[in-house]
C-alpha atoms as a PDB file:
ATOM      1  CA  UNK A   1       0.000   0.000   0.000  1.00  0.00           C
ATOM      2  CA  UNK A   2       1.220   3.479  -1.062  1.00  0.00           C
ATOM      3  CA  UNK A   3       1.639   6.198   1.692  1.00  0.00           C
ATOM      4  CA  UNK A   4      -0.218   8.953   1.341  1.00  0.00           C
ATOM      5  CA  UNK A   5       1.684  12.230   1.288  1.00  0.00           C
ATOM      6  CA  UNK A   6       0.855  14.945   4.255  1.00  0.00           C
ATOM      7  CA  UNK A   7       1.137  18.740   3.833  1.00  0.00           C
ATOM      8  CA  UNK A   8       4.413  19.117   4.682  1.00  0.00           C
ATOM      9  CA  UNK A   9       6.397  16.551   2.689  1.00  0.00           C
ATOM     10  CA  UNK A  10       3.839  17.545  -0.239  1.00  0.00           C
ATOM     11  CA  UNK A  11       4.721  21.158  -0.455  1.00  0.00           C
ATOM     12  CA  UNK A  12       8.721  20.431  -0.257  1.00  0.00           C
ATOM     13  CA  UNK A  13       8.888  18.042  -2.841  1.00  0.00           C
ATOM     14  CA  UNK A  14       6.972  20.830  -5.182  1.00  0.00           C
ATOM     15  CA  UNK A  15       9.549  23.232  -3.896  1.00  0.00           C
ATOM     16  CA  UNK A  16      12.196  21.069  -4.975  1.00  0.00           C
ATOM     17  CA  UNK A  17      10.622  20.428  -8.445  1.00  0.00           C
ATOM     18  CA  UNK A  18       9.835  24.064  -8.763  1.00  0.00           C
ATOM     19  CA  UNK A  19      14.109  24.511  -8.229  1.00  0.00           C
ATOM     20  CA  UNK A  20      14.956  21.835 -10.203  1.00  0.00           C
ATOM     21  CA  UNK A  21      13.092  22.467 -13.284  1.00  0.00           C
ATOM     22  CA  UNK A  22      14.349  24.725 -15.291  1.00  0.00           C
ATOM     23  CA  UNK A  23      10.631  25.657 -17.163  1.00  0.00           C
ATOM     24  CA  UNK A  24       7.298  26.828 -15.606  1.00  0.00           C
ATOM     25  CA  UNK A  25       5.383  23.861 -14.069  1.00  0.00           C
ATOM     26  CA  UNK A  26       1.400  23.258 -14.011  1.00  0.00           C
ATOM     27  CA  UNK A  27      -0.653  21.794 -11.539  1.00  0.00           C
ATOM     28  CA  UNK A  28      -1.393  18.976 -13.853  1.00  0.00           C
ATOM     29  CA  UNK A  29       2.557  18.215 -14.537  1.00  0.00           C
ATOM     30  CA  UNK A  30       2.851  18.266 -10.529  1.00  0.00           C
ATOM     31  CA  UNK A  31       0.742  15.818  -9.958  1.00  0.00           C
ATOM     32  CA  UNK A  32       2.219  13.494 -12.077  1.00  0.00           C
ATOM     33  CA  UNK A  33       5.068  13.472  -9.502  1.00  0.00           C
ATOM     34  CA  UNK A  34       3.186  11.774  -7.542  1.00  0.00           C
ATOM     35  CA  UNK A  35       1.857   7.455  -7.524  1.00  0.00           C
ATOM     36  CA  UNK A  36      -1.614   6.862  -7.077  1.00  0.00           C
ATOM     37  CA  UNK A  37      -2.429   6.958  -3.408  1.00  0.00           C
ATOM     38  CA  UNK A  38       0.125   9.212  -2.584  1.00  0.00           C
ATOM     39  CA  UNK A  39      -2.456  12.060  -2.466  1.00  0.00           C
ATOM     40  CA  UNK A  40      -6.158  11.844  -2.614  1.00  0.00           C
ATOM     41  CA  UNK A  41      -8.080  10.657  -5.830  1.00  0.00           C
ATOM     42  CA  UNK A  42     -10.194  13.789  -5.703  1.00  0.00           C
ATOM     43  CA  UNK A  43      -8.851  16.432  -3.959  1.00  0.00           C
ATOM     44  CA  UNK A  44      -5.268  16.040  -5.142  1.00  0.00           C
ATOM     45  CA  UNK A  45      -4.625  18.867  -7.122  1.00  0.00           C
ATOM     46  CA  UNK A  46      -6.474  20.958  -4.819  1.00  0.00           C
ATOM     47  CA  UNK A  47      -3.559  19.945  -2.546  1.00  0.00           C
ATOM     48  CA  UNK A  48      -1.252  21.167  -5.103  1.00  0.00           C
ATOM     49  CA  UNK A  49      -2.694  24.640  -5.281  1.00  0.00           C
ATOM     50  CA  UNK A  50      -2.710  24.763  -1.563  1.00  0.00           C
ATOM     51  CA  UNK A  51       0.674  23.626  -1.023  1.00  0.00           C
ATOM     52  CA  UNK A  52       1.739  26.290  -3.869  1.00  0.00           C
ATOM     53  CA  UNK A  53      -0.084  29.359  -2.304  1.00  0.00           C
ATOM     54  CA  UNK A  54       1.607  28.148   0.916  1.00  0.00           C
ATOM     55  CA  UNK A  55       5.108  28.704  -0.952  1.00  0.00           C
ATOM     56  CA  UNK A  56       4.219  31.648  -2.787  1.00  0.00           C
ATOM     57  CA  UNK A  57       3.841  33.520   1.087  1.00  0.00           C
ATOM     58  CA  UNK A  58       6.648  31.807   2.233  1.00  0.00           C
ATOM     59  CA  UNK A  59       8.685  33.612  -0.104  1.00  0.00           C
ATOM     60  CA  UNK A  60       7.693  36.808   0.612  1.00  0.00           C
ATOM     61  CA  UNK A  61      10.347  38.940   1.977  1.00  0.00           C
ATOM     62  CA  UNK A  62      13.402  36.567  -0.139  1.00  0.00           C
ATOM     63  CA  UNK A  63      15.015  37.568  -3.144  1.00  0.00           C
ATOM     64  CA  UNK A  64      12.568  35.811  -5.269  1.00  0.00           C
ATOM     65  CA  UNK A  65       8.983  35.074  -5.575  1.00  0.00           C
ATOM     66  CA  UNK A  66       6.664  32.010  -6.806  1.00  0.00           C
ATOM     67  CA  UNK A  67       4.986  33.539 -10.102  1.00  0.00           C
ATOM     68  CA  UNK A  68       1.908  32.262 -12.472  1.00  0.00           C
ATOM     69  CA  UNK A  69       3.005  32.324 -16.105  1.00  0.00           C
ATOM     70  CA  UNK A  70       1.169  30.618 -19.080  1.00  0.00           C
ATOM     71  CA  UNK A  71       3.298  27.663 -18.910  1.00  0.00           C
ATOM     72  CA  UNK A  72       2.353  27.167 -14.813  1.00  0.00           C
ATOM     73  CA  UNK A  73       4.116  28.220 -11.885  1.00  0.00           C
ATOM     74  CA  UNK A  74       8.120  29.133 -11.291  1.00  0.00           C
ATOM     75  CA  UNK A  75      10.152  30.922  -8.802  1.00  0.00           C
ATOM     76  CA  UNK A  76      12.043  34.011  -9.927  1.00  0.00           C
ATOM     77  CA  UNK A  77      14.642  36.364  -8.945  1.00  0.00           C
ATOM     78  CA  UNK A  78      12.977  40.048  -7.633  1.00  0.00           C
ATOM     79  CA  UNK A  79      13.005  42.344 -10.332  1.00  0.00           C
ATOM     80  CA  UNK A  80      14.449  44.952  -8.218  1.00  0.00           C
ATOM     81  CA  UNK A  81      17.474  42.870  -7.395  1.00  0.00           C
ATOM     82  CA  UNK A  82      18.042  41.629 -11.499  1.00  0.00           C
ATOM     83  CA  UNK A  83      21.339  44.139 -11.634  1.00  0.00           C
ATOM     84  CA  UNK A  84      23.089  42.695  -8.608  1.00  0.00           C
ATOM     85  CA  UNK A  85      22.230  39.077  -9.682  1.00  0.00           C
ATOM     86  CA  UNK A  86      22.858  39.705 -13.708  1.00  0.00           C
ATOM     87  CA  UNK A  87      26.764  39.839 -12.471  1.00  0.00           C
ATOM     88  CA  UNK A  88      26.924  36.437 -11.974  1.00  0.00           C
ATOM     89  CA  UNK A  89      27.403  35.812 -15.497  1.00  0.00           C
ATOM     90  CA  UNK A  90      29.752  37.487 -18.033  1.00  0.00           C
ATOM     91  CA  UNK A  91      27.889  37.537 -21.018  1.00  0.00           C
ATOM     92  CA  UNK A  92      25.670  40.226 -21.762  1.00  0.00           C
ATOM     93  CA  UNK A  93      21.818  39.760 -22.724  1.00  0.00           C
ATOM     94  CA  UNK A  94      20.460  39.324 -26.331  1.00  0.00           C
ATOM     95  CA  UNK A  95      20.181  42.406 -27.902  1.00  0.00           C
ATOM     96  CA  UNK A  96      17.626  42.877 -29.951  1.00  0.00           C
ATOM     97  CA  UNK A  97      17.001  45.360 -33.401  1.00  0.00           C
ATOM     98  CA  UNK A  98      13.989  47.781 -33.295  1.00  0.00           C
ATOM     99  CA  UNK A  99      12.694  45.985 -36.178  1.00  0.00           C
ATOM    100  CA  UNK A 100      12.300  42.723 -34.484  1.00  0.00           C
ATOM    101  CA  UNK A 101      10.546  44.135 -31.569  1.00  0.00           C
ATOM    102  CA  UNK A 102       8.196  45.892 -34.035  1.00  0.00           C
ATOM    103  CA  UNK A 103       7.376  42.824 -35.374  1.00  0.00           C
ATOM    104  CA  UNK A 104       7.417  40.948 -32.143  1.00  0.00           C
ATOM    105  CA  UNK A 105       4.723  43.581 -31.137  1.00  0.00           C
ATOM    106  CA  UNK A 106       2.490  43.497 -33.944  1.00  0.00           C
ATOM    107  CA  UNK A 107       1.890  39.333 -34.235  1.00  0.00           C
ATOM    108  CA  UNK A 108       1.449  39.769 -30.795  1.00  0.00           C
ATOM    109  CA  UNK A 109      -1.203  42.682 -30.795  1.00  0.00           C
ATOM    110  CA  UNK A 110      -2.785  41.808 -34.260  1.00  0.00           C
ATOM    111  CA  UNK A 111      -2.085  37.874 -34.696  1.00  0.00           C
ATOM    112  CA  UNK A 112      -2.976  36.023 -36.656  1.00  0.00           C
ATOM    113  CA  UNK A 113      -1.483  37.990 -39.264  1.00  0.00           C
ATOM    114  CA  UNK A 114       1.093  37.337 -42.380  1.00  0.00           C
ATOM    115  CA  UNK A 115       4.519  38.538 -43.376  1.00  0.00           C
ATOM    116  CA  UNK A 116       2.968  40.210 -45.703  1.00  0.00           C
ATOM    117  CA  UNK A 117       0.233  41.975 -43.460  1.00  0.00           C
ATOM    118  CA  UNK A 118       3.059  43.135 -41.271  1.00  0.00           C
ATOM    119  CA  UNK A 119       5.176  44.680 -43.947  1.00  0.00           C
ATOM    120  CA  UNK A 120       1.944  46.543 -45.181  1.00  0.00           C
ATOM    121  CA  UNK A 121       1.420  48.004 -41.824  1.00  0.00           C
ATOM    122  CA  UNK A 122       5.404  49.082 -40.954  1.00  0.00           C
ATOM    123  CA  UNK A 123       5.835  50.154 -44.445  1.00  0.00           C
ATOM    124  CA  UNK A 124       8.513  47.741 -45.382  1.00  0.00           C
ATOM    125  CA  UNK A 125       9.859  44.274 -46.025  1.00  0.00           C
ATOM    126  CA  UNK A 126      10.389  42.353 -43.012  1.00  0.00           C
ATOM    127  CA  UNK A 127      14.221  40.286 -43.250  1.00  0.00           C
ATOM    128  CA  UNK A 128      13.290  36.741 -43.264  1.00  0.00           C
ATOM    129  CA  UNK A 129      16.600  36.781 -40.341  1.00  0.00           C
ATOM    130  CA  UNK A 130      14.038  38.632 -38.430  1.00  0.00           C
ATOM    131  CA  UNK A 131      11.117  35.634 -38.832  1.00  0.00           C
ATOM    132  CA  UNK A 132      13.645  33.487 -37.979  1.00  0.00           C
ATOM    133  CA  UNK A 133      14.658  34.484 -34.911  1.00  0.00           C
ATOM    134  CA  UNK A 134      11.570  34.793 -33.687  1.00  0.00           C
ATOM    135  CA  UNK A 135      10.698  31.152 -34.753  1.00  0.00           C
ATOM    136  CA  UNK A 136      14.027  29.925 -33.316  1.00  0.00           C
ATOM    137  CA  UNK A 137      14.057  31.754 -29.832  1.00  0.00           C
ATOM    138  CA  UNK A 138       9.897  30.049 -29.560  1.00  0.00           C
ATOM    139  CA  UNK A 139       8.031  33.547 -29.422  1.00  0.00           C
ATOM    140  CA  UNK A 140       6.221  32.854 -32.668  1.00  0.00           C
ATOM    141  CA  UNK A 141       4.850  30.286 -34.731  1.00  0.00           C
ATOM    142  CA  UNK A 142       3.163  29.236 -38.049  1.00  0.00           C
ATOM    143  CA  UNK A 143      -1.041  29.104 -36.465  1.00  0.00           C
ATOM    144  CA  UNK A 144      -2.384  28.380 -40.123  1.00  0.00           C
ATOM    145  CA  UNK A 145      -2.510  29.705 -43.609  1.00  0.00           C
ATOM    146  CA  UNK A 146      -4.914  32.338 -44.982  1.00  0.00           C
ATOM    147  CA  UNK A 147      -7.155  30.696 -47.931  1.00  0.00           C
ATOM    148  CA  UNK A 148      -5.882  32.900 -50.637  1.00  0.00           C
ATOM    149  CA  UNK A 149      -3.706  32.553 -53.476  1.00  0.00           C
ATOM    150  CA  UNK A 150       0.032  31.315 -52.262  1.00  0.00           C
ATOM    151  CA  UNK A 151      -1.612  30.662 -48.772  1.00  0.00           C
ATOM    152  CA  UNK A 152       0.882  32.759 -47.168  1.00  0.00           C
ATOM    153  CA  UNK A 153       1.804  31.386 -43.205  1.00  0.00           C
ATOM    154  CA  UNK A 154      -0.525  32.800 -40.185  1.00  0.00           C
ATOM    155  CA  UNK A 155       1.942  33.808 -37.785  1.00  0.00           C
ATOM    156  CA  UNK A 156       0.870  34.105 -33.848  1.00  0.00           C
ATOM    157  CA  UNK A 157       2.530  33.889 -30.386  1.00  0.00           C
ATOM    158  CA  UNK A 158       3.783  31.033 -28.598  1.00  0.00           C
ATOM    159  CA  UNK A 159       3.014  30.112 -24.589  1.00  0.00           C
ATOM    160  CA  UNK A 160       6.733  30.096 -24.368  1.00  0.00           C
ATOM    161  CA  UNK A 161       6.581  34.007 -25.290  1.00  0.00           C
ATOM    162  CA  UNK A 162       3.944  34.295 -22.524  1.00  0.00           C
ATOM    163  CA  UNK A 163       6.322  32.748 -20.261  1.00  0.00           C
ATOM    164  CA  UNK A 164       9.648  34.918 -21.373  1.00  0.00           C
ATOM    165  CA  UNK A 165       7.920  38.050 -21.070  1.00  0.00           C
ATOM    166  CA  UNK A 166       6.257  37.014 -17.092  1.00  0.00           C
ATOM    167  CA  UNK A 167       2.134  37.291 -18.574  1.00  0.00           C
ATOM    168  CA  UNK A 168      -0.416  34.519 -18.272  1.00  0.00           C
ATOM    169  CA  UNK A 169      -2.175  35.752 -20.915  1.00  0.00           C
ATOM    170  CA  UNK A 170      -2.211  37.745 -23.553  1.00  0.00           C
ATOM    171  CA  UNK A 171      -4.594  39.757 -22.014  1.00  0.00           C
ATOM    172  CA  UNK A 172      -2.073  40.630 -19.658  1.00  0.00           C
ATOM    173  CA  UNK A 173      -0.676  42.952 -22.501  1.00  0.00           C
ATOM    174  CA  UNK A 174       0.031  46.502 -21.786  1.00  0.00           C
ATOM    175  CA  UNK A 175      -2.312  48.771 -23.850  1.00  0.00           C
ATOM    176  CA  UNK A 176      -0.398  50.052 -27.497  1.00  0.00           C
ATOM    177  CA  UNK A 177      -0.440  53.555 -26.033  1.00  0.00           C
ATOM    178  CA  UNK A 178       1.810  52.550 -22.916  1.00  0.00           C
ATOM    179  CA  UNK A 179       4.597  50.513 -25.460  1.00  0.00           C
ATOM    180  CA  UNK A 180       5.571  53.996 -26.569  1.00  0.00           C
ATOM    181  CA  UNK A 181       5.805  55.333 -23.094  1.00  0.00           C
ATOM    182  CA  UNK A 182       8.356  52.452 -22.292  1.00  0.00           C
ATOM    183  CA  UNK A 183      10.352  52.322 -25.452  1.00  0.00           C
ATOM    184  CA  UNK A 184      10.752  55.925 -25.732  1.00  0.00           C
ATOM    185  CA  UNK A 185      13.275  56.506 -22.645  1.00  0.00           C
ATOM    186  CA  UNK A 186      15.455  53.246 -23.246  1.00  0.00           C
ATOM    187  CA  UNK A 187      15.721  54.692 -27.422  1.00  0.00           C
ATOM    188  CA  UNK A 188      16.474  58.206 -25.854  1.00  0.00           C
ATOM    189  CA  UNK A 189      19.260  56.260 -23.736  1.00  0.00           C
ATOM    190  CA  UNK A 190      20.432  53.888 -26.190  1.00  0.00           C
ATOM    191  CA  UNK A 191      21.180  56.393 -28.711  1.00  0.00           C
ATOM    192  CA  UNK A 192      22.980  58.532 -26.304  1.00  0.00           C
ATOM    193  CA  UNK A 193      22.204  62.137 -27.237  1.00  0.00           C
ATOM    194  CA  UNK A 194      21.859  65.274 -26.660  1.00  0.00           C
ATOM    195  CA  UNK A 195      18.757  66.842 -24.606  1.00  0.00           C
ATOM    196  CA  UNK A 196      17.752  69.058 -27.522  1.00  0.00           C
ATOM    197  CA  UNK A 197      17.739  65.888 -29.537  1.00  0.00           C
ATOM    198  CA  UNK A 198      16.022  63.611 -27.836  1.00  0.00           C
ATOM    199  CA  UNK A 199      12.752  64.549 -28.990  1.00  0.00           C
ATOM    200  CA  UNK A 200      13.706  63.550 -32.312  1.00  0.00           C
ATOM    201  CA  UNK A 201      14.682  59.901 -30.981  1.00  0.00           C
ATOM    202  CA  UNK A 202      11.401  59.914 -29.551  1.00  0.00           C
ATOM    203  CA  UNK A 203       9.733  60.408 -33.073  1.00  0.00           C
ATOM    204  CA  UNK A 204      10.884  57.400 -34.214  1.00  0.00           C
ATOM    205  CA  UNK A 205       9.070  54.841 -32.653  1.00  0.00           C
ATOM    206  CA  UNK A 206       5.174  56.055 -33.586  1.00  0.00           C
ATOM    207  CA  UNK A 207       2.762  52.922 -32.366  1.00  0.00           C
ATOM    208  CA  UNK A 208      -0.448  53.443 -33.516  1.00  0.00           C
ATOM    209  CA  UNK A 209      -2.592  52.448 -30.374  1.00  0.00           C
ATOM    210  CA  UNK A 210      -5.649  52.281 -33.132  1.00  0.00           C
ATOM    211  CA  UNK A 211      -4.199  50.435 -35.818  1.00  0.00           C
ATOM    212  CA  UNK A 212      -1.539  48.650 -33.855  1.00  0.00           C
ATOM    213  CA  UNK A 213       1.151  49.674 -36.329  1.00  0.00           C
ATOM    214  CA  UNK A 214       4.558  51.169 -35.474  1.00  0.00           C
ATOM    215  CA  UNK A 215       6.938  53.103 -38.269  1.00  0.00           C
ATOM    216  CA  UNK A 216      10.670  51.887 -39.268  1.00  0.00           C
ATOM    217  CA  UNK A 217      14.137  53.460 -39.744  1.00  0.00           C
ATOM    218  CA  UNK A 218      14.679  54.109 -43.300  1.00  0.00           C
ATOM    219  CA  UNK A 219      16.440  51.061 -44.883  1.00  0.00           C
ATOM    220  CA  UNK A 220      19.155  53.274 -45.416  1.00  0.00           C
ATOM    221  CA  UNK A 221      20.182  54.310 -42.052  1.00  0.00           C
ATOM    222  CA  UNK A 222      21.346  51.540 -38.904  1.00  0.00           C
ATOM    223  CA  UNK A 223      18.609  50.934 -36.775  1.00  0.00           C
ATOM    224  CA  UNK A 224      19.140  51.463 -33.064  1.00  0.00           C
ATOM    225  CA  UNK A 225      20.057  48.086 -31.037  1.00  0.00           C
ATOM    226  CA  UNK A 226      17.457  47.980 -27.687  1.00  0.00           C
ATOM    227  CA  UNK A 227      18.700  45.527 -25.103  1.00  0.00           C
ATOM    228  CA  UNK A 228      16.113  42.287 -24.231  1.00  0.00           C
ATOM    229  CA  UNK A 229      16.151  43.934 -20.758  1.00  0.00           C
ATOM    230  CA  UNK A 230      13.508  46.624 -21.662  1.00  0.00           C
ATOM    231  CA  UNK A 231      10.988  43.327 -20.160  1.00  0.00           C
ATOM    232  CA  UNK A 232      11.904  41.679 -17.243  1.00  0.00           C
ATOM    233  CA  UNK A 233      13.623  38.536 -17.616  1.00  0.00           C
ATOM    234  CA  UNK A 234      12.555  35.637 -15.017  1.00  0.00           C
ATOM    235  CA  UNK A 235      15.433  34.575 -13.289  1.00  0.00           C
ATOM    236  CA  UNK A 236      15.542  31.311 -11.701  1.00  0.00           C
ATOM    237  CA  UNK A 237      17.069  30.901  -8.188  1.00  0.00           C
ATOM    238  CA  UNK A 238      20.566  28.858  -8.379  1.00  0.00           C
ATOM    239  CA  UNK A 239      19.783  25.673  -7.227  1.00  0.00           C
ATOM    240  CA  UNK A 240      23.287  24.165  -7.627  1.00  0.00           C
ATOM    241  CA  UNK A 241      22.649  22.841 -11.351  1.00  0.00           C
ATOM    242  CA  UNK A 242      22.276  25.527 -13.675  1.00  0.00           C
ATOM    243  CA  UNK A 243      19.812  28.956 -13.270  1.00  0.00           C
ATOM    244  CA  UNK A 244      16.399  29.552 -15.599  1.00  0.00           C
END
């Protein structure tokens, strides 16, 4: 006969997995930790939640947190404690090109949408390396194909997006009017100008909050390089093998 697991033992092995994991985990990928009998046929994942809203007080007050995503649950570093911990490793984050945030924005504001839908709205060809790296890094991917001639790809956002970016859902979006707002300052920073010019930097990123659209650099001129920092990253707490 299988022991059944009590409260205690039930909320440190999820706070082991939750270390050990490496990815967001969901109630229903918990439970599978677990033999039948070793918590109750009915109430077992209730258990689960209980044992996780337990953890999620217990680490109030530590440098990180228990946090929801899409994917399920994950502890995190604080946000306000990402510059001390960042200096554990030497490499810098991705940085990413304007363009590819653009685009990043409108599949995930307008999707499903085509290549070519985007390109009509930012007024110019998208680089397929841009597509790619969005397919590669998991943000996006191919939802369909729109019933007209050439059925071009349907192109829409990925749970593991939802996940990089800390949202549930993608209701959890910012509205279009606030994206300018928080690009504006890091563009203004990134370029490093003067004050009289900044205004100008500013110009350049114009997101339509009512057609969800956002303007390019000319293709002529280098497009300014914004760090994958301008979202908080989730950071994983070292657990001895490896951080998220």
């Amino acid at each position: 006969m299988v022991d059944r697991v009590d409260g205690d033992r039930l909320k440190a092995i999820i706070d082991a997995a939750l270390l050990v994991a490496g990815e967001p985990l969901s109630v229903n990928r918990l439970a599978k930790l677990f033999k039948l009998g070793e918590l109750d046929p009915k109430e077992g994942r209730d258990q689960i939640r209980a044992a996780l809203q337990e953890l999620e007080v217990d680490a109030e007050g530590r440098g990180y947190l228990l946090r929801r995503v899409a994917s399920g649950y994950r502890y995190q570093v604080r946000q306000d404690l990402s510059l001390w911990v960042s200096r554990l490793w030497d490499e810098k984050p991705p940085r990413y090109s304007r363009a590819l945030l653009e685009t990043l924005a409108l599949v995930a504001y307008k999707q499903p949408l085509t290549r070519g839908d985007i390109e009509q709205i930012r007024g110019v060809s998208v680089s397929p390396n841009i597509m790619r790296t969005l397919l590669e890094r998991g943000w996006v991917k191919v939802v369909g194909q729109r019933e007209v001639p050439g059925r071009p790809s349907l192109y829409g956002t990925t749970r593991a997006f939802l996940d990089y970016f800390d949202l549930k859902s993608l209701g959890q979006l910012p509205p279009l009017a606030e994206i300018r707002e928080l690009i504006e300052p890091i563009l203004v920073e990134e370029a490093d100008v003067a004050p009289e010019q900044q205004d100008q930097v500013a110009q350049n990123v114009q997101i339509d909050s009512g057609a969800g659209s956002a303007e390019s650099t000319p293709a002529d001129e280098p497009e300014e390089k914004v760090s994958a920092q301008v979202v908080p990253l989730p950071t994983a707490p070292h657990t001895g093998g490896g951080a998220q």
